[in-house]
PDB file of N, CA and C in Angstrom:
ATOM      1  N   UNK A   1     143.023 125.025 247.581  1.00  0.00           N
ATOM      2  CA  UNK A   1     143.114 124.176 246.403  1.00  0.00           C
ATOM      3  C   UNK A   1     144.579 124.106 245.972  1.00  0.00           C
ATOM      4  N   UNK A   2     144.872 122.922 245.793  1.00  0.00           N
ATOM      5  CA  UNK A   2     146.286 122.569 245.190  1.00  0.00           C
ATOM      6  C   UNK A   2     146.050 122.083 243.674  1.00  0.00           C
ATOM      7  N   UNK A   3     147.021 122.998 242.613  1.00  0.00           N
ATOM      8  CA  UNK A   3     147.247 122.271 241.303  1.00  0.00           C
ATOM      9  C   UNK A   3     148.477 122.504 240.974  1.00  0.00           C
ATOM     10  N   UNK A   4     148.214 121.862 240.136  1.00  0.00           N
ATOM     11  CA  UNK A   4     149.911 121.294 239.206  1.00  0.00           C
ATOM     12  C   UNK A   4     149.673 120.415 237.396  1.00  0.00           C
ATOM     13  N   UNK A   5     151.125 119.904 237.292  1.00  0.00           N
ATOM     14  CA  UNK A   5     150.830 119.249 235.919  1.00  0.00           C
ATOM     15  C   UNK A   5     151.727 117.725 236.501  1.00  0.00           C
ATOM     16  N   UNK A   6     150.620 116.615 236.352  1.00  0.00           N
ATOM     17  CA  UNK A   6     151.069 115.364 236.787  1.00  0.00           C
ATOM     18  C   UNK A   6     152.461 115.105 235.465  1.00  0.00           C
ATOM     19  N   UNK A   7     151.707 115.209 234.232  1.00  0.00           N
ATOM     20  CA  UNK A   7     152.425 114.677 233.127  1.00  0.00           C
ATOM     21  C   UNK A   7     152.390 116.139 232.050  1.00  0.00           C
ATOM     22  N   UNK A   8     153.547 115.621 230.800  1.00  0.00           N
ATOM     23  CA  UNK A   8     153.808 115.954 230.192  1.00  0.00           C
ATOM     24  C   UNK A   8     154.024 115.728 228.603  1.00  0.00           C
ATOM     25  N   UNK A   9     153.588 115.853 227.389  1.00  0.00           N
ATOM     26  CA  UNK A   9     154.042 115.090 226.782  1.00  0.00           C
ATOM     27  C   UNK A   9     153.355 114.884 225.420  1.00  0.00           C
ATOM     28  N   UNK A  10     153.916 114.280 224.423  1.00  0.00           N
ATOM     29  CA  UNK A  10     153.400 114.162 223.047  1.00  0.00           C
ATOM     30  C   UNK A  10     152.234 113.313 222.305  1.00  0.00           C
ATOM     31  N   UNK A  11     151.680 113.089 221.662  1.00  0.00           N
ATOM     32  CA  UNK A  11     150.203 111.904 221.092  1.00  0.00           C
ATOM     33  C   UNK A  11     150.293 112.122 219.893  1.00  0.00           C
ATOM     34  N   UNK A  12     150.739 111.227 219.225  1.00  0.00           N
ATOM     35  CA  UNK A  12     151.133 111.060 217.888  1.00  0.00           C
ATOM     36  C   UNK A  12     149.415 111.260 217.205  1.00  0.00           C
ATOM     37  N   UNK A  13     149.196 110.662 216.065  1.00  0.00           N
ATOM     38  CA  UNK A  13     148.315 111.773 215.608  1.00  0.00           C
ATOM     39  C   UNK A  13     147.360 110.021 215.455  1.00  0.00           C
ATOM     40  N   UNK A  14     145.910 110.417 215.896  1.00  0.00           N
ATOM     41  CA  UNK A  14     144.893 109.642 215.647  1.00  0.00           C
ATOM     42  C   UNK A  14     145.515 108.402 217.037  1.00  0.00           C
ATOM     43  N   UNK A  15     145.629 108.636 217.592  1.00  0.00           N
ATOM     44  CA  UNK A  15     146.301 107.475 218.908  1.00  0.00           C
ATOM     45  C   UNK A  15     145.449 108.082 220.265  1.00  0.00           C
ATOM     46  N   UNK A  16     145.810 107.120 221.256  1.00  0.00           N
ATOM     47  CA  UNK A  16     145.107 107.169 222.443  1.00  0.00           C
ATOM     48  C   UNK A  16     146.506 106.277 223.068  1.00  0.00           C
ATOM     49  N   UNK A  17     146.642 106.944 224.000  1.00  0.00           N
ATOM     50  CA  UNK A  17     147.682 107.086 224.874  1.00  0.00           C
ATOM     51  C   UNK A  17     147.214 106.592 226.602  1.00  0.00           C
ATOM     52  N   UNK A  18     147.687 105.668 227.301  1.00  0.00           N
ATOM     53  CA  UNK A  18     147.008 105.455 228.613  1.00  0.00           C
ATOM     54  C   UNK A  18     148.048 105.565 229.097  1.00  0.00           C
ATOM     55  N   UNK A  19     148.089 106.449 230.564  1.00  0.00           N
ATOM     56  CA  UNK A  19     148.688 106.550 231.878  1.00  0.00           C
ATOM     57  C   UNK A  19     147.959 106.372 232.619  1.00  0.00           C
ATOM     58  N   UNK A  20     148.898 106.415 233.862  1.00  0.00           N
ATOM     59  CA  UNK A  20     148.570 105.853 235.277  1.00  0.00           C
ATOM     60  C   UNK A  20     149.263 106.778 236.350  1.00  0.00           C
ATOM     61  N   UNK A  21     148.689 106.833 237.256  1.00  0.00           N
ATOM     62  CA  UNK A  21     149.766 108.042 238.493  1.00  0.00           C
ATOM     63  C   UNK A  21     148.899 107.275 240.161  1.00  0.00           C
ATOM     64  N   UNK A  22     149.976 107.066 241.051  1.00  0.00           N
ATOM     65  CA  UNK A  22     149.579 106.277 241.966  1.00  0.00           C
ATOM     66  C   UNK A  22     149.790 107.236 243.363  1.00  0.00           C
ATOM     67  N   UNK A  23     149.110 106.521 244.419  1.00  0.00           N
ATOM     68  CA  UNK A  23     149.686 107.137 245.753  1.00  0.00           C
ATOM     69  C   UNK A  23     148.651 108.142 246.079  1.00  0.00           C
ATOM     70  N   UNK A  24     147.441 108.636 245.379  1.00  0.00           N
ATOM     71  CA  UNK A  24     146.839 109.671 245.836  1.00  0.00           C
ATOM     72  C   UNK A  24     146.166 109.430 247.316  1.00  0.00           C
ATOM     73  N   UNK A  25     145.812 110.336 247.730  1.00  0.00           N
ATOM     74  CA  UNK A  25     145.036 110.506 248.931  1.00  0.00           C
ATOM     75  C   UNK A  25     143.856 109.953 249.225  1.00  0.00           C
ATOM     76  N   UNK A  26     142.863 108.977 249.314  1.00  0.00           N
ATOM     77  CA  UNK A  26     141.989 108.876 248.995  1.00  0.00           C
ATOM     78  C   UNK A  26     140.639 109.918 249.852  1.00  0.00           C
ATOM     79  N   UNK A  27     141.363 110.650 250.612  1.00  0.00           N
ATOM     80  CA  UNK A  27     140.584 111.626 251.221  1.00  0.00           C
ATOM     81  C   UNK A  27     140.335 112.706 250.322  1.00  0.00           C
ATOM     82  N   UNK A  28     141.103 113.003 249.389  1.00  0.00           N
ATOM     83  CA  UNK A  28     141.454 114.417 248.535  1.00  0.00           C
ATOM     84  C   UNK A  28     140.436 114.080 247.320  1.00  0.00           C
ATOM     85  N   UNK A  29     139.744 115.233 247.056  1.00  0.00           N
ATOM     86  CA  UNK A  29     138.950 114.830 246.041  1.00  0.00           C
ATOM     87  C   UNK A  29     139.866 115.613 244.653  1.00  0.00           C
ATOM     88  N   UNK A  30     140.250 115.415 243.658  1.00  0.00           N
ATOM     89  CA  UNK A  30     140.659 114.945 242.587  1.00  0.00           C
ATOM     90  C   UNK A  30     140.091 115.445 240.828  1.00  0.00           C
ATOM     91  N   UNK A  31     140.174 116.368 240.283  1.00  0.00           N
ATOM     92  CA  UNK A  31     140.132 116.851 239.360  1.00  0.00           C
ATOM     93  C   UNK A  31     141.273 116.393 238.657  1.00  0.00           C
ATOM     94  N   UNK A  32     140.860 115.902 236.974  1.00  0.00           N
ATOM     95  CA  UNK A  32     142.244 115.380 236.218  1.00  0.00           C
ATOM     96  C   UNK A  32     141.469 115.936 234.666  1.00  0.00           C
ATOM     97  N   UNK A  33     142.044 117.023 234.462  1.00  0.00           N
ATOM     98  CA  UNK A  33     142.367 117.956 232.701  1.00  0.00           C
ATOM     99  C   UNK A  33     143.584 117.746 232.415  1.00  0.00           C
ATOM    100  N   UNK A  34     143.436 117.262 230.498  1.00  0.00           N
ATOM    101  CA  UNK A  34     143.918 117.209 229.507  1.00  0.00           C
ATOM    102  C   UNK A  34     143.847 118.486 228.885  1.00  0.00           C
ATOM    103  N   UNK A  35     145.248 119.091 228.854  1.00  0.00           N
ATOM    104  CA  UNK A  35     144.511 120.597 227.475  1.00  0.00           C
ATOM    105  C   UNK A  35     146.360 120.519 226.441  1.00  0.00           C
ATOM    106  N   UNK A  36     145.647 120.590 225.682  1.00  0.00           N
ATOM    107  CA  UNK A  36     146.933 120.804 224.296  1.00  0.00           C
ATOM    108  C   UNK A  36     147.037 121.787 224.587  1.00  0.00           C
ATOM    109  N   UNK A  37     148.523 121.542 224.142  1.00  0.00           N
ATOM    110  CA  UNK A  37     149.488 122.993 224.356  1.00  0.00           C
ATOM    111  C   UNK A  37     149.910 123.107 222.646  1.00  0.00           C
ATOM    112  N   UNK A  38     149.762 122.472 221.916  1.00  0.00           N
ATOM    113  CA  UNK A  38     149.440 122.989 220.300  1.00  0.00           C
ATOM    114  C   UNK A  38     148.708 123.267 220.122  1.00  0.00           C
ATOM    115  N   UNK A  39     149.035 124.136 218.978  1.00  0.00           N
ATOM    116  CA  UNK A  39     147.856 125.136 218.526  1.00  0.00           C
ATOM    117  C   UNK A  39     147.256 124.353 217.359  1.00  0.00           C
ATOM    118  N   UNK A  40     145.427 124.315 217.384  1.00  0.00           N
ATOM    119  CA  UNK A  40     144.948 123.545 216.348  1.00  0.00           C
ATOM    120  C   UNK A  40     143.626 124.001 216.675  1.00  0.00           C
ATOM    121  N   UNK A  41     143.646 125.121 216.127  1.00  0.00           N
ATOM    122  CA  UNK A  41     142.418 125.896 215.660  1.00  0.00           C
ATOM    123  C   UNK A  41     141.242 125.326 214.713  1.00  0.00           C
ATOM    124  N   UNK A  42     140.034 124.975 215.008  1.00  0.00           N
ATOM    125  CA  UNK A  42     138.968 124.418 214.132  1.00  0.00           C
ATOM    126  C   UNK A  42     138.257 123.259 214.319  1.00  0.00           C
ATOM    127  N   UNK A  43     138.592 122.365 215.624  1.00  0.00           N
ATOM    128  CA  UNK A  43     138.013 121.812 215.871  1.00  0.00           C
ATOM    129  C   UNK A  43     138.727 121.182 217.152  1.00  0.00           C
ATOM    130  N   UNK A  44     138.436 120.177 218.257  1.00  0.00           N
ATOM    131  CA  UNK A  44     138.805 119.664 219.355  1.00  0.00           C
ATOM    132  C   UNK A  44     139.960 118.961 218.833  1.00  0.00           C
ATOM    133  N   UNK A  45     140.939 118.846 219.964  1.00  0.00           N
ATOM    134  CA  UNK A  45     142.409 117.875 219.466  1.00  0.00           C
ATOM    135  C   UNK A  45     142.011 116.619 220.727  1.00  0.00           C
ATOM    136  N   UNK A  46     141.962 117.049 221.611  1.00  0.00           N
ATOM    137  CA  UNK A  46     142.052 115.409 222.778  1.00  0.00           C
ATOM    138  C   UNK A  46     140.550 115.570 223.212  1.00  0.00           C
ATOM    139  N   UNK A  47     140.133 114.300 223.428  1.00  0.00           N
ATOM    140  CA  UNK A  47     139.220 113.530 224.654  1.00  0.00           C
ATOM    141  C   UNK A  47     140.034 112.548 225.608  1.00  0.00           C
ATOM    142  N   UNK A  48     139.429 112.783 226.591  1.00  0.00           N
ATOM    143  CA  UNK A  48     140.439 111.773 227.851  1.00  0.00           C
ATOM    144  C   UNK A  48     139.129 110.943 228.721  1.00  0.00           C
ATOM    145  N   UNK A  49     139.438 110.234 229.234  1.00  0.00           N
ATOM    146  CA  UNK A  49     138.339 109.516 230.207  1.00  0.00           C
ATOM    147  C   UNK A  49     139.482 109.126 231.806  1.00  0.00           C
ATOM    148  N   UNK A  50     139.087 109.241 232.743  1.00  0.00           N
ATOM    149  CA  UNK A  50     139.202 109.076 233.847  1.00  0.00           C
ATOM    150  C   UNK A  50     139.159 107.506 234.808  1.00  0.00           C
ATOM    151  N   UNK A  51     139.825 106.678 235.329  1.00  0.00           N
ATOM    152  CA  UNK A  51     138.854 105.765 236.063  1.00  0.00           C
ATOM    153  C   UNK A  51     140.171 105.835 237.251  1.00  0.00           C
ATOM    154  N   UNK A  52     139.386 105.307 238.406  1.00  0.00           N
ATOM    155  CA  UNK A  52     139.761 105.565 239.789  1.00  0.00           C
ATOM    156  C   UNK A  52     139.869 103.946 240.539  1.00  0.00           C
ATOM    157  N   UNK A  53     140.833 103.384 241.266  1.00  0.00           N
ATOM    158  CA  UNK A  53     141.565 102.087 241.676  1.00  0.00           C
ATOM    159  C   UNK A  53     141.797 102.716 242.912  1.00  0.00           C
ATOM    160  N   UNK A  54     141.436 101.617 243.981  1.00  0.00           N
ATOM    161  CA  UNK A  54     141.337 101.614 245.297  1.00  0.00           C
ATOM    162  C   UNK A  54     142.650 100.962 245.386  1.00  0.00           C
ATOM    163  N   UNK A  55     143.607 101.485 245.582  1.00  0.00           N
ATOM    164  CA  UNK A  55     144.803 100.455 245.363  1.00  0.00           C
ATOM    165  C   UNK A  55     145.107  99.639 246.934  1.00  0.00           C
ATOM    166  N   UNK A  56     144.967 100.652 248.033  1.00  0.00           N
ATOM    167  CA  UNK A  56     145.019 100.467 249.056  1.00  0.00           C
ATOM    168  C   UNK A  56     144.355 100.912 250.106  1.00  0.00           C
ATOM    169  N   UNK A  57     144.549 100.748 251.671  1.00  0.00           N
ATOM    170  CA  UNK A  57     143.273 101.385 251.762  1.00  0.00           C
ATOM    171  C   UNK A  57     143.407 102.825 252.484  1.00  0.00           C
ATOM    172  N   UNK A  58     145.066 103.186 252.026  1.00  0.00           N
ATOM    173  CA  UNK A  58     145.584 104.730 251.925  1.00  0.00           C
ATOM    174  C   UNK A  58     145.779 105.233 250.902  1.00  0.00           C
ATOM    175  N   UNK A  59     145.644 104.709 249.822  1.00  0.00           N
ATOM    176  CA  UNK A  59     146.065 105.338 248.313  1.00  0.00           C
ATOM    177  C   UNK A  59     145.203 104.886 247.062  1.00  0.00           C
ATOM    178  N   UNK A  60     145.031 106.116 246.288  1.00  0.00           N
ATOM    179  CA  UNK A  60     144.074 105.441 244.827  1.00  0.00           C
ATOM    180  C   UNK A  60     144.642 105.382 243.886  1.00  0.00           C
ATOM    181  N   UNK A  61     144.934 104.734 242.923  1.00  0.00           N
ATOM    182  CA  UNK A  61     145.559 104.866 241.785  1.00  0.00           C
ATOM    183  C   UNK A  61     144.484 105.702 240.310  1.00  0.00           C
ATOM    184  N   UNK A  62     144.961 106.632 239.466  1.00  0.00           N
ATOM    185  CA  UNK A  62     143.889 107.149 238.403  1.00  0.00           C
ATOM    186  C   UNK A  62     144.414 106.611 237.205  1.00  0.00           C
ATOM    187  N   UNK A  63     143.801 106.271 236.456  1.00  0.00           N
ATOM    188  CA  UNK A  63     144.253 105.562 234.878  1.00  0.00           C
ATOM    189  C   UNK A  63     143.437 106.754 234.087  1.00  0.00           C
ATOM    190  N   UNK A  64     144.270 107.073 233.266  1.00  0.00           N
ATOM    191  CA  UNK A  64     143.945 108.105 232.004  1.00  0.00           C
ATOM    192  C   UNK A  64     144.140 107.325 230.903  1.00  0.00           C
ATOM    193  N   UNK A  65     143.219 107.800 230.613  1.00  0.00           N
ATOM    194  CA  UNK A  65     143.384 107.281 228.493  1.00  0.00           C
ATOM    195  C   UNK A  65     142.993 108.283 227.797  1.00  0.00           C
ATOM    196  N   UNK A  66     143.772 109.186 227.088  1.00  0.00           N
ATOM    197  CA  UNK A  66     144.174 110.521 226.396  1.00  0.00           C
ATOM    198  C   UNK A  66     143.747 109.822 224.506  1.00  0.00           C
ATOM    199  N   UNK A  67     142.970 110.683 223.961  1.00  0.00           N
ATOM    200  CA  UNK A  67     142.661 110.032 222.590  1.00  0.00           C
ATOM    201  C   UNK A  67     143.339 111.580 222.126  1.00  0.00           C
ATOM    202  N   UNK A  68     144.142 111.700 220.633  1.00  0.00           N
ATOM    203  CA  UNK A  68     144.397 112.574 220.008  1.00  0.00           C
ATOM    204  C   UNK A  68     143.416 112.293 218.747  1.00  0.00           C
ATOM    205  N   UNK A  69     142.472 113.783 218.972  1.00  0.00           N
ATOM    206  CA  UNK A  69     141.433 113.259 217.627  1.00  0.00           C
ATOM    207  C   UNK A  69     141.722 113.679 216.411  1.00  0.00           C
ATOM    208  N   UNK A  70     143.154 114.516 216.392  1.00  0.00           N
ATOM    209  CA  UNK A  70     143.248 115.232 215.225  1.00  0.00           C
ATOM    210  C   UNK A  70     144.680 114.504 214.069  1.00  0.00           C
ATOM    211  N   UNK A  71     145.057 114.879 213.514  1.00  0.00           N
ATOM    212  CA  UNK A  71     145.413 113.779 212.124  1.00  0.00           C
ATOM    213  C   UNK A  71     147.053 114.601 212.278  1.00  0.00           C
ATOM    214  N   UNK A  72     147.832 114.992 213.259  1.00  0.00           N
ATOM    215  CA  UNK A  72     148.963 115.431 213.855  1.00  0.00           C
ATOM    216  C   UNK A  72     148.891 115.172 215.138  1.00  0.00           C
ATOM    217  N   UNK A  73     150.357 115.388 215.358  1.00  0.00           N
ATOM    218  CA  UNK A  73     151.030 114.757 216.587  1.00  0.00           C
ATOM    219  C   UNK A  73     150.282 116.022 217.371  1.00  0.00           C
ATOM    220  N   UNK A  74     149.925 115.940 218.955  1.00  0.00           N
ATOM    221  CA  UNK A  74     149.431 117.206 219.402  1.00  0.00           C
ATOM    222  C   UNK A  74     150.458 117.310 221.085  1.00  0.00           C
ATOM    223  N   UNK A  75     151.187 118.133 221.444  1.00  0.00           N
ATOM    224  CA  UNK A  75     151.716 117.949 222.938  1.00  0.00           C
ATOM    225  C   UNK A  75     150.520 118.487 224.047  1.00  0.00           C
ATOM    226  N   UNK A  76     150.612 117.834 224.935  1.00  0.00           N
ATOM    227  CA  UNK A  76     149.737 118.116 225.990  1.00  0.00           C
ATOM    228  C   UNK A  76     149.801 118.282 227.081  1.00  0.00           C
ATOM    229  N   UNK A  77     149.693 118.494 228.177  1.00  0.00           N
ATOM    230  CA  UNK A  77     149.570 118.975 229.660  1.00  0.00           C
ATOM    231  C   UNK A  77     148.559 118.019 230.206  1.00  0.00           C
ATOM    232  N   UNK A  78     149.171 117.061 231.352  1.00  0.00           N
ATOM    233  CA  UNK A  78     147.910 116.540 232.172  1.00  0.00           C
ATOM    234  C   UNK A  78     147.919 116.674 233.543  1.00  0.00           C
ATOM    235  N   UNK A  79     146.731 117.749 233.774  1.00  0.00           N
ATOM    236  CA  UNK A  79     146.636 118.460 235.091  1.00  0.00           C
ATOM    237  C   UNK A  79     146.349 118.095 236.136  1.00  0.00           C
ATOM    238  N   UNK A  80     146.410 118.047 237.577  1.00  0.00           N
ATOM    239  CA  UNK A  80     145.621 118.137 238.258  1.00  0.00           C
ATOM    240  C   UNK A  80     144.781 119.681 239.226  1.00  0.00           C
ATOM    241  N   UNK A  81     144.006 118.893 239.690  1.00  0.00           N
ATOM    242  CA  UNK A  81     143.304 120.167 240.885  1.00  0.00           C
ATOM    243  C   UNK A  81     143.031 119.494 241.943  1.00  0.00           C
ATOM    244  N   UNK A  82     143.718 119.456 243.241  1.00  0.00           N
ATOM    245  CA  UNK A  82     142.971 118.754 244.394  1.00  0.00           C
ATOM    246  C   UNK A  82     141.954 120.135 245.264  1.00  0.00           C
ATOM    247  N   UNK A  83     140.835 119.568 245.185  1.00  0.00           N
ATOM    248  CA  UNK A  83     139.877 120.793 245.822  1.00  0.00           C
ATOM    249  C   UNK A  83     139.937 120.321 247.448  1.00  0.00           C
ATOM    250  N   UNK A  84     139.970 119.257 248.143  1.00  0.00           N
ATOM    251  CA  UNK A  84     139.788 119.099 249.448  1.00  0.00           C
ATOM    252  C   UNK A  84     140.690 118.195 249.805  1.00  0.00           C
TER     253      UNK A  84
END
């Protein structure tokens, strides 16, 4: 298993944020976590949703859309895990 952190970076407060990251493998299967790296004790800070683009017919493209649910800016980490 290979991981890492694709992105990096800030979500102003009550916003939803979309990226994109291209070139993957389409053989490699693909795990993609969001986790705050602020501290905000008491309830959830992000939801993220996932969708997957056949860009080619060697590469997939992933679109993230990162929601900050909490009423401050929150920084975050967006991970991957390739399992195969």
């Amino acid at each position: 298993m290979q991981v890492g952190t694709q992105y990096t970076g800030t979500l102003a407060a009550a916003s939803t944020t979309a990226l994109f990251t291209h070139s993957w493998n389409p053989a490699s299967h693909v795990v993609w976590t969001v986790v705050p790296i602020t501290p905000g004790p008491g309830a959830a800070q992000v939801e993220w949703t996932v969708k997957v683009q056949r860009a080619s017919a060697t590469a997939l493209t992933y679109h993230l859309a990162i929601t900050n649910l909490s009423a401050a800016a929150v920084d975050v980490e967006v991970r991957y895990a390739i399992l195969s």
